[in-house]
C-alpha atoms as a PDB file:
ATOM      1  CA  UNK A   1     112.471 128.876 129.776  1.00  0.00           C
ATOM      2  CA  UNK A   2     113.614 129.110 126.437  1.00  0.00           C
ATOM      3  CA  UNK A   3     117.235 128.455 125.451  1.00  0.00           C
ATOM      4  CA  UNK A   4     119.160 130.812 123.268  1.00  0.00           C
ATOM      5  CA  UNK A   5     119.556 129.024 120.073  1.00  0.00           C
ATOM      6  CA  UNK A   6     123.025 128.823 118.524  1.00  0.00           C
ATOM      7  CA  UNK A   7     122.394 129.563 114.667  1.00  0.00           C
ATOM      8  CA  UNK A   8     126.120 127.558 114.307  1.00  0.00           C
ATOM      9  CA  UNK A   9     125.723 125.086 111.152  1.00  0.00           C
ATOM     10  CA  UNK A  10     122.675 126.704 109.986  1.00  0.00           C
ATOM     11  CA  UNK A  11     122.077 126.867 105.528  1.00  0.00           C
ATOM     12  CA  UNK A  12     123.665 129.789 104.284  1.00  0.00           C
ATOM     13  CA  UNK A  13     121.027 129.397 100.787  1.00  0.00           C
ATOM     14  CA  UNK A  14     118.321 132.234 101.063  1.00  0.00           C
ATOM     15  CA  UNK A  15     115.619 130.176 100.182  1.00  0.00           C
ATOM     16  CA  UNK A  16     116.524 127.056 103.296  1.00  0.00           C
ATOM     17  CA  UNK A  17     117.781 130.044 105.352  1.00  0.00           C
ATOM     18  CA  UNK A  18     113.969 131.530 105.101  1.00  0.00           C
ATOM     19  CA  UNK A  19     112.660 128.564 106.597  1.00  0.00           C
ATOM     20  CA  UNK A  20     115.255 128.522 109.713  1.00  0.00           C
ATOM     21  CA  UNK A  21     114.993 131.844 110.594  1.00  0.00           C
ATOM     22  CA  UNK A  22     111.091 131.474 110.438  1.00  0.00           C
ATOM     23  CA  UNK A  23     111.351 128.687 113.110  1.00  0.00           C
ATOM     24  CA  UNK A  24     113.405 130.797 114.859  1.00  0.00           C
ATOM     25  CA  UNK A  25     110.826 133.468 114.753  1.00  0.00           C
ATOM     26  CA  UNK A  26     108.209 131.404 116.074  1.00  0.00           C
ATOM     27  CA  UNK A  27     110.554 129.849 118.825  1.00  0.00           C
ATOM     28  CA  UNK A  28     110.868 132.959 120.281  1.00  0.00           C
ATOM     29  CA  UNK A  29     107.128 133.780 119.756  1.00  0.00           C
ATOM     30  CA  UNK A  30     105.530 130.641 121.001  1.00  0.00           C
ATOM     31  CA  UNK A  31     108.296 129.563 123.993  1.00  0.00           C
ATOM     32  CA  UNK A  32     108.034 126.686 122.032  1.00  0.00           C
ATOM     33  CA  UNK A  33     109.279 124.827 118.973  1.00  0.00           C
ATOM     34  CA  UNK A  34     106.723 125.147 116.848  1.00  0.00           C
ATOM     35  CA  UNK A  35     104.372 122.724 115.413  1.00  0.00           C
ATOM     36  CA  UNK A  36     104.695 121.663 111.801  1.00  0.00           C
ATOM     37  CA  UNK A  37     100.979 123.283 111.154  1.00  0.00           C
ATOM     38  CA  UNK A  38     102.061 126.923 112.985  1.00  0.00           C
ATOM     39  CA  UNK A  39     105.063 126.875 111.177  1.00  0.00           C
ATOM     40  CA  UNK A  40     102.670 126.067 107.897  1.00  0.00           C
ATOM     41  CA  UNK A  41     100.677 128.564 108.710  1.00  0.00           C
ATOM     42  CA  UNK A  42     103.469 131.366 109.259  1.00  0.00           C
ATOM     43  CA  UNK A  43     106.029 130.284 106.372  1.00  0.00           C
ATOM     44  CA  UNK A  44     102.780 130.773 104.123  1.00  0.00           C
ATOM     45  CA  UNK A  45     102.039 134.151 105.006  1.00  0.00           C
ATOM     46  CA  UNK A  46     106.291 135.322 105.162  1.00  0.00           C
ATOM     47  CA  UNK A  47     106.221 132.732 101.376  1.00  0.00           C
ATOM     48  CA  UNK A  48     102.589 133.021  99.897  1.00  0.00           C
ATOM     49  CA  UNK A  49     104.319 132.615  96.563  1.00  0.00           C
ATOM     50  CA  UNK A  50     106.308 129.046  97.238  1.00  0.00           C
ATOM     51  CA  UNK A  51     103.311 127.699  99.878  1.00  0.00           C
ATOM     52  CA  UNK A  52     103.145 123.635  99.654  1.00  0.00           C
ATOM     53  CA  UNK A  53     106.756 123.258  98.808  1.00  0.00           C
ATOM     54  CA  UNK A  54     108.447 119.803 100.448  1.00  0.00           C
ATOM     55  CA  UNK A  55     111.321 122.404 101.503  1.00  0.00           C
ATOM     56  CA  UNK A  56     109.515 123.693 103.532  1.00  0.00           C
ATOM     57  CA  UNK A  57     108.333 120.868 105.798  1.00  0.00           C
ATOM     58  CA  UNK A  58     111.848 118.838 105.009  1.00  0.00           C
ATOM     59  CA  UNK A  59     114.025 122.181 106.521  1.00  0.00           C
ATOM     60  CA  UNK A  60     111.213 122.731 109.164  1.00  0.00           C
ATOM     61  CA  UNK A  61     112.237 118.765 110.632  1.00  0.00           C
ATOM     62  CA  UNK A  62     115.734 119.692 110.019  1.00  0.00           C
ATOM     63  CA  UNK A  63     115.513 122.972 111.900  1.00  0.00           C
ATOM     64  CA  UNK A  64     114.072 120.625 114.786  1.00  0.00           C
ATOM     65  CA  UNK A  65     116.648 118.250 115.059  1.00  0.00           C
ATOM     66  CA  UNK A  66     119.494 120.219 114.562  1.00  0.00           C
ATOM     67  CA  UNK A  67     118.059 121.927 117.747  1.00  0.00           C
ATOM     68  CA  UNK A  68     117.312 118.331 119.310  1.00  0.00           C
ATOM     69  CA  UNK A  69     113.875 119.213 119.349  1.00  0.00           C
ATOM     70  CA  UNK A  70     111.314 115.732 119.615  1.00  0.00           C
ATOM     71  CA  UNK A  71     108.185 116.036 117.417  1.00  0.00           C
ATOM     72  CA  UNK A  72     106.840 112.461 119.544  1.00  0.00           C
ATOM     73  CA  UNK A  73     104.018 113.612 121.407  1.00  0.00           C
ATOM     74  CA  UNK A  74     102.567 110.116 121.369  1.00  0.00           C
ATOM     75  CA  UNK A  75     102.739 110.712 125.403  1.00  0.00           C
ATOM     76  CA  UNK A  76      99.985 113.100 125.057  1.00  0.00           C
ATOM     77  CA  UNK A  77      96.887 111.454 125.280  1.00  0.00           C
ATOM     78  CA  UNK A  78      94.533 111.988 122.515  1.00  0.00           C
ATOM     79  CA  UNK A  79      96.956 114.081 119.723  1.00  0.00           C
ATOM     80  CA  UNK A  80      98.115 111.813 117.112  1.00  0.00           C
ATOM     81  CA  UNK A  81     101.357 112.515 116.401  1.00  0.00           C
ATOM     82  CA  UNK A  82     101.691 114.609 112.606  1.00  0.00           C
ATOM     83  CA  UNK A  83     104.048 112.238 111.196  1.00  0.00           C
ATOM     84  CA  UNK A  84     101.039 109.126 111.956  1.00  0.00           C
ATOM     85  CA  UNK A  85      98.193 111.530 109.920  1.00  0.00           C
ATOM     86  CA  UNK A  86     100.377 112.281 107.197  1.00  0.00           C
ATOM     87  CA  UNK A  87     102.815 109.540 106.176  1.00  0.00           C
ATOM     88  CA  UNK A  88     104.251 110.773 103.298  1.00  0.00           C
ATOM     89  CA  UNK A  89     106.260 113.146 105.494  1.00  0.00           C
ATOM     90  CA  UNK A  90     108.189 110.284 107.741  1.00  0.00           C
ATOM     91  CA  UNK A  91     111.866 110.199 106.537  1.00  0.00           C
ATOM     92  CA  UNK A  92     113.136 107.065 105.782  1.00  0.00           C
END
């Protein structure tokens, strides 16, 4: 079931905005939060000009816990969790 997302306290900048609304795009589309790699994948082709920036994954964990969203799937057996192949992105 997916919850209707309040878009209270969201970035009113264009640029930061882009990358909310995109998660919000893919929300909707997947049923899901999406994963840091779909939302990669889809911010690219909305932002093929500004592709790579840390923005983009820095507003995409923002989006996520603004929404409460958990990106642990060290449950799952077998997925390594994002943040455990690429370290540069934990927040400290």
């Amino acid at each position: 079931m997916l919850l209707n997302l309040s878009k209270d306290g969201y970035p009113l900048g264009l640029l930061v905005r882009a990358v909310w609304d995109c998660c919000d795009d893919l929300y909707e589309k997947l049923g899901r939060a999406p994963s840091r790699h779909e939302f990669n994948d889809e911010i690219g082709k909305r932002e093929p000009h500004r592709i790579g920036i840390s923005t983009h994954s820095r507003q995409w964990g923002e989006w996520g816990r603004h929404h409460n969203f958990s990106t642990d799937v060290t449950d799952i057996p077998d997925i390594i969790p994002e943040e455990m192949l690429c370290p540069q992105y934990l927040r400290v």
